[in-house]
C-alpha atoms as a PDB file:
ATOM      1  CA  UNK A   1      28.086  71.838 136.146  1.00  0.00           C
ATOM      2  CA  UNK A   2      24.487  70.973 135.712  1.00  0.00           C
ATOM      3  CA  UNK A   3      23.486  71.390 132.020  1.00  0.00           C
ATOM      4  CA  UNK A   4      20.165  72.664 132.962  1.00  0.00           C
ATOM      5  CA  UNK A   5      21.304  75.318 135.786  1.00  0.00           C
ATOM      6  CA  UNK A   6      23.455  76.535 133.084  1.00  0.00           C
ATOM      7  CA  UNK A   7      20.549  76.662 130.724  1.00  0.00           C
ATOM      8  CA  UNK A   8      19.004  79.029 133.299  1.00  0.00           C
ATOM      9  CA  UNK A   9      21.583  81.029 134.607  1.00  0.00           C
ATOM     10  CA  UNK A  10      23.062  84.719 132.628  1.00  0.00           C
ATOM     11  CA  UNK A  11      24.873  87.393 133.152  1.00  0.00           C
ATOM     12  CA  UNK A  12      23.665  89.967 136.063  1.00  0.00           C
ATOM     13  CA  UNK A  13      25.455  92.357 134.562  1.00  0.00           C
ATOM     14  CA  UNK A  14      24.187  92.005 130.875  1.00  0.00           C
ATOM     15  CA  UNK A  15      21.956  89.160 131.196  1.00  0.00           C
ATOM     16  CA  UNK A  16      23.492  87.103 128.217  1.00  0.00           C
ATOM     17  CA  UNK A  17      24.076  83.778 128.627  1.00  0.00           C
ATOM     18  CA  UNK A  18      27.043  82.313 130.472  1.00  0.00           C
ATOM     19  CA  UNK A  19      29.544  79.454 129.437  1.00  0.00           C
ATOM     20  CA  UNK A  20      31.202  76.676 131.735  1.00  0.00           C
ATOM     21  CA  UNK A  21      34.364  76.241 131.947  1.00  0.00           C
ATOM     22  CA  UNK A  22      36.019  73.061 133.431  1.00  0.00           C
ATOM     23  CA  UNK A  23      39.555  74.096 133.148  1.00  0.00           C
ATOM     24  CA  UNK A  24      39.225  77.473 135.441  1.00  0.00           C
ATOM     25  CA  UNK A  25      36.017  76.700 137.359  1.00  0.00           C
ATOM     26  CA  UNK A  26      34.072  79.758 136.185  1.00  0.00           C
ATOM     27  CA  UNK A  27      31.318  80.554 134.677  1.00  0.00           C
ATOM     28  CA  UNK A  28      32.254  82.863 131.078  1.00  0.00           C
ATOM     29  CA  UNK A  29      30.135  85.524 130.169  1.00  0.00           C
ATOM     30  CA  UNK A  30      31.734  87.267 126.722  1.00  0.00           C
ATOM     31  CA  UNK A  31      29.088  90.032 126.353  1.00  0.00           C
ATOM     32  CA  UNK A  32      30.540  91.668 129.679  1.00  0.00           C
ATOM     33  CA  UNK A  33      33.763  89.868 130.123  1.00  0.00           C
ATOM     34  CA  UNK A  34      33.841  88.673 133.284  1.00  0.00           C
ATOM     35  CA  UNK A  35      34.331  85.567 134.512  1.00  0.00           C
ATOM     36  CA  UNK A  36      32.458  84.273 137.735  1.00  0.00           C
ATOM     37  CA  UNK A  37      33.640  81.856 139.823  1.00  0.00           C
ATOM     38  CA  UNK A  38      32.000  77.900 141.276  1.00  0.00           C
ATOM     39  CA  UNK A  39      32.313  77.311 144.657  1.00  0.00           C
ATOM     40  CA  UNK A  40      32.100  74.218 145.772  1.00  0.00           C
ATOM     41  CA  UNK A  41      29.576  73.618 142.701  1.00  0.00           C
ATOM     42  CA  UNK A  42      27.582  76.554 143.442  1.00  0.00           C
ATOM     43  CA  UNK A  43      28.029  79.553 140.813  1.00  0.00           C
ATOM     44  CA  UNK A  44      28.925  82.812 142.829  1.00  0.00           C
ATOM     45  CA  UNK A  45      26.943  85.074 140.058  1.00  0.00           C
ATOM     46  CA  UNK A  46      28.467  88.627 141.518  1.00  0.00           C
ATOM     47  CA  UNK A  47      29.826  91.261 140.341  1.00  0.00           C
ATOM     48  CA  UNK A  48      32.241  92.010 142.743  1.00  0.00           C
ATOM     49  CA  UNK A  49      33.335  88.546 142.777  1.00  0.00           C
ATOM     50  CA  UNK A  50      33.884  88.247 139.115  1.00  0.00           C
ATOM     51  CA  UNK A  51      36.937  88.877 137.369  1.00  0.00           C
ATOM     52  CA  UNK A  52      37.822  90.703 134.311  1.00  0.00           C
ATOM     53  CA  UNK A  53      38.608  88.287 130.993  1.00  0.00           C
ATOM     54  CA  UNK A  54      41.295  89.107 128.966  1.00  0.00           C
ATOM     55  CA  UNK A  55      40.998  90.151 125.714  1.00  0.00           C
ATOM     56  CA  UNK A  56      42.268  86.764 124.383  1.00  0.00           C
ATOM     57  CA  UNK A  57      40.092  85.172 126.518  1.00  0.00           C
ATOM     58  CA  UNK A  58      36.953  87.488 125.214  1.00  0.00           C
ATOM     59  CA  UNK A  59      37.823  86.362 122.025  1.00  0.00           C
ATOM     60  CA  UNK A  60      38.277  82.632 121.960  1.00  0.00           C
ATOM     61  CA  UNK A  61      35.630  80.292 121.414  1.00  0.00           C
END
């Protein structure tokens, strides 16, 4: 993921900022806890396309 479309990109739903992460190809946002997913590189930055994060997940670093 490109450092500085990730510098750029947040949350629609609470516009905080988002984390990468390699492992599940999705974009984390903690503030909301959802998780949206990377296409074929390209960040799919819906709602409805997102998925719910665990609470373990909300609350690892």
């Amino acid at each position: 993921m490109d450092k500085k479309l990730l510098d750029i990109l947040v949350c629609p739903v609470s516009k905080a900022p988002v984390e990468w992460n390699k492992e599940t190809n999705e974009l984390i946002c903690r503030s909301s806890g959802l998780a949206y997913p990377v296409r074929d590189g390209i960040p799919v930055m819906l709602e409805s396309e997102a998925r719910t994060l665990t609470t373990d997940e909300r609350l690892a670093k």
